[in-house]
Protein backbone atom coordinates (compact mmCIF):
# COMPACT_ATOMS: atom_id res chain seq x y z
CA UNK A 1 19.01 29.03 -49.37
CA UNK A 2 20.61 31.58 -51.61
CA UNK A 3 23.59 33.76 -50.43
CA UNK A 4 22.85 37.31 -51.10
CA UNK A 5 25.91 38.42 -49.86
CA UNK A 6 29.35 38.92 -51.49
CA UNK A 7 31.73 36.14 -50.37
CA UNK A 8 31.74 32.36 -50.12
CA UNK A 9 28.32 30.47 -49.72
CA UNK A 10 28.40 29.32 -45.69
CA UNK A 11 24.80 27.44 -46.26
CA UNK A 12 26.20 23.72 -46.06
CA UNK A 13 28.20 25.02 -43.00
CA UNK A 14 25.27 26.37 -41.50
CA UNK A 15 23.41 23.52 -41.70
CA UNK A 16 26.49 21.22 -40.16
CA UNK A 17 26.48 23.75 -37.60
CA UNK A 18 23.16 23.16 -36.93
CA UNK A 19 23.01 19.42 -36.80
CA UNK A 20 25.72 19.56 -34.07
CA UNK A 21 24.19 21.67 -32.09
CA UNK A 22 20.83 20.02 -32.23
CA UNK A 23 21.56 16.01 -32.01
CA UNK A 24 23.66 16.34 -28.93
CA UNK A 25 20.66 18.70 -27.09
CA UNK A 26 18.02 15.80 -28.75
CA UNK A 27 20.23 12.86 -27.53
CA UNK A 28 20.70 14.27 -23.86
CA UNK A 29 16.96 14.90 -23.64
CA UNK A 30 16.11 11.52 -24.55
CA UNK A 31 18.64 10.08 -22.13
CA UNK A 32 17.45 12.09 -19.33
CA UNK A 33 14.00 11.11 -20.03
CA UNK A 34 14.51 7.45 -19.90
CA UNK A 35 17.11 7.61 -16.57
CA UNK A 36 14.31 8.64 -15.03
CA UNK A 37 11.62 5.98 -16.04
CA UNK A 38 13.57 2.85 -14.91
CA UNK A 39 12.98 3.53 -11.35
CA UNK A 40 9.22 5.17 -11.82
CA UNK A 41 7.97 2.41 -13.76
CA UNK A 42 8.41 0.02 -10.69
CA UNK A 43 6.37 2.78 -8.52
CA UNK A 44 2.23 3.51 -9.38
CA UNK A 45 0.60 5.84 -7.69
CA UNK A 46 -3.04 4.93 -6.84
CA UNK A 47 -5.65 6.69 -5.37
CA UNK A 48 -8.23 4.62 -3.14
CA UNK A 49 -10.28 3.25 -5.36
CA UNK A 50 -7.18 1.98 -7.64
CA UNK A 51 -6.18 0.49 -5.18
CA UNK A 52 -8.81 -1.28 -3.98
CA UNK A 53 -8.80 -2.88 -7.50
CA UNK A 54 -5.27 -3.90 -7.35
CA UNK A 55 -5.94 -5.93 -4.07
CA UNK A 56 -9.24 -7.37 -5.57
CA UNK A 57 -7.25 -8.66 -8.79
CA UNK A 58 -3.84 -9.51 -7.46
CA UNK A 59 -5.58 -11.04 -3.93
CA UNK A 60 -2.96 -12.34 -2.11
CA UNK A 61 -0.42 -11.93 -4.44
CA UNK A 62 -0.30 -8.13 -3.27
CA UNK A 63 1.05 -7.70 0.29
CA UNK A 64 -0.97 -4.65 1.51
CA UNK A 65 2.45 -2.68 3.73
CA UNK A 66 1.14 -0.10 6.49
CA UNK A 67 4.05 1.47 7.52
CA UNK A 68 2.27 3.47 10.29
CA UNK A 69 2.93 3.16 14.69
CA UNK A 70 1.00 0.25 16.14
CA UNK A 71 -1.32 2.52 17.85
CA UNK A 72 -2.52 3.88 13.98
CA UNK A 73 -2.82 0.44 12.96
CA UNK A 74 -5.09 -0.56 16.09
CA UNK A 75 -7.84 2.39 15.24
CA UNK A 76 -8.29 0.98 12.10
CA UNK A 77 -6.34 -0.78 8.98
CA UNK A 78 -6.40 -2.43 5.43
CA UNK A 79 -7.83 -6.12 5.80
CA UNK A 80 -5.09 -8.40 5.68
CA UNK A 81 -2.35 -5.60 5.80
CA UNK A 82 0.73 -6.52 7.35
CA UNK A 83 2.48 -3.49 9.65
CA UNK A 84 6.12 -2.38 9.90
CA UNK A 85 6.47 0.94 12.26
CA UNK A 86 8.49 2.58 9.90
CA UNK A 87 9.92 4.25 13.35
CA UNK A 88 11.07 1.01 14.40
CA UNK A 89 14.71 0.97 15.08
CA UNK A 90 15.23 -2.57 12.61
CA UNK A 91 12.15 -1.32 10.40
CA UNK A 92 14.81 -1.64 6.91
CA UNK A 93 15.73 -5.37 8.79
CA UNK A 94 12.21 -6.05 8.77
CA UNK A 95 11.45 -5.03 4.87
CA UNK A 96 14.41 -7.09 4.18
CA UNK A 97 12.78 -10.09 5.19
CA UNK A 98 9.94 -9.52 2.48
CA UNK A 99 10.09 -11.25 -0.63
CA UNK A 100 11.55 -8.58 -3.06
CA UNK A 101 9.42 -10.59 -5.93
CA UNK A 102 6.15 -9.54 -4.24
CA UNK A 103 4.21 -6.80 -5.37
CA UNK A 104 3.53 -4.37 -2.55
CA UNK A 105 0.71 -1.66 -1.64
CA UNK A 106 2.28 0.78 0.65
CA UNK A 107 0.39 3.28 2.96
CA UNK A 108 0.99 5.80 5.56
CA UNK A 109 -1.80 7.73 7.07
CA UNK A 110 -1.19 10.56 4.89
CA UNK A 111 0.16 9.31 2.11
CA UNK A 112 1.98 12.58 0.84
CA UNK A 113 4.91 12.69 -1.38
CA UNK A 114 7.36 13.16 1.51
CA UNK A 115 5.89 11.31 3.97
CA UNK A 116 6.50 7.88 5.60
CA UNK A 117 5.17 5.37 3.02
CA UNK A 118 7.13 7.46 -0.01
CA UNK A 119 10.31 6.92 2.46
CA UNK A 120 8.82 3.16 2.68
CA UNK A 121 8.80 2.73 -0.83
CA UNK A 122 11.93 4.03 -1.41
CA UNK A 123 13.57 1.39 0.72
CA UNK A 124 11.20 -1.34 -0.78
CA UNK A 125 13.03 -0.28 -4.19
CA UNK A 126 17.06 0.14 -2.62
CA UNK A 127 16.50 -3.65 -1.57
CA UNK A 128 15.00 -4.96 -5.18
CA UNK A 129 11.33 -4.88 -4.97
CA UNK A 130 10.42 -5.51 -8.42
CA UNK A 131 6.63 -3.78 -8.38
CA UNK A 132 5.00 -1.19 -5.77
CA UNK A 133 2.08 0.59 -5.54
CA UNK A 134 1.74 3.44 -3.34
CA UNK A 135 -1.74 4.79 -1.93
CA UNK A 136 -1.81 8.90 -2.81
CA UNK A 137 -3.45 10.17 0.06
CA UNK A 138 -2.69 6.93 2.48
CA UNK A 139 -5.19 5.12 5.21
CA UNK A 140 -7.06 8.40 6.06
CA UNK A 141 -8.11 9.07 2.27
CA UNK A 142 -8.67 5.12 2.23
CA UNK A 143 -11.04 5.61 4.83
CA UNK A 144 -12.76 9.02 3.50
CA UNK A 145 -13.65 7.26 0.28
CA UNK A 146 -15.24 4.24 2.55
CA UNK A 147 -13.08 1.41 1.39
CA UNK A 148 -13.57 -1.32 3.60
CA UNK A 149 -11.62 -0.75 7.53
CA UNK A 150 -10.88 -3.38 9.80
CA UNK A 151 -10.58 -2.11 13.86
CA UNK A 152 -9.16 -3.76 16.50
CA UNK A 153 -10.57 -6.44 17.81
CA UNK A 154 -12.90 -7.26 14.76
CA UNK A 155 -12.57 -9.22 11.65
């Protein structure tokens, strides 16, 4: 760049100027960026039918984690789901006891991003689960796109 104007040339201080400015802003961006993909690569959401996959490959290395009351869990559930009633008093005594080394498929019935299985996974993560999968839309979209439903009483 040519200086047109009477006085010293300012172009190399310019372009220092510049270069602060513009690393620092580049170098908080990336930082940011990769803060927040630490803790979101152990989460993936899945809808139904991803999910079904996961428990088809994985079998019984995924532990399929209903977090909903009892009385949800009797009118239907995941085959070979376990259940902790994330209303239960010792329900974060309970996920303790789970093997943090497990990888986990958590539902609610809803499944919404502030619902009961988000709040489930979150706790799953505080206590060092290392891998969870969380089911957008929970046991009623589950059920909507006819994944297999096991009732009381049946098996």
């Amino acid at each position: 760049m040519r200086n047109i104007l009477p006085g010293p040339d300012l172009s190399h201080l310019m372009a220092t100027m510049k270069t602060c400015i513009c690393l620092p802003v580049i170098f908080l961006g990336l930082l940011s960026s990769s803060c927040g993909q630490a803790e979101d690569s152990k989460v993936m959401d899945l809808d139904p039918a991803g999910a079904d996959k996961i428990i088809a490959e994985k079998g019984e290395d995924v532990v399929v984690l209903d977090v909903r009351t009892p009385e949800e869990v009797a009118a239907g559930h995941i085959k070979n789901s376990i259940n902790i009633n994330i209303y239960d008093d010792d329900f974060v005594e309970q996920v303790k006891k789970l093997n943090p080394a497990k990888t986990y498929l958590v539902h609610c019935a809803s499944g919404s991003p502030t619902g009961r299985s988000r709040k489930s996974v979150d706790v799953l993560l505080s206590l060092g689960a290392e891998k969870v999968y969380h089911l957008n839309g929970g046991f009623k979209a589950w059920e909507k796109a006819g994944k297999a439903v096991e009732r009381e009483g049946e098996k």
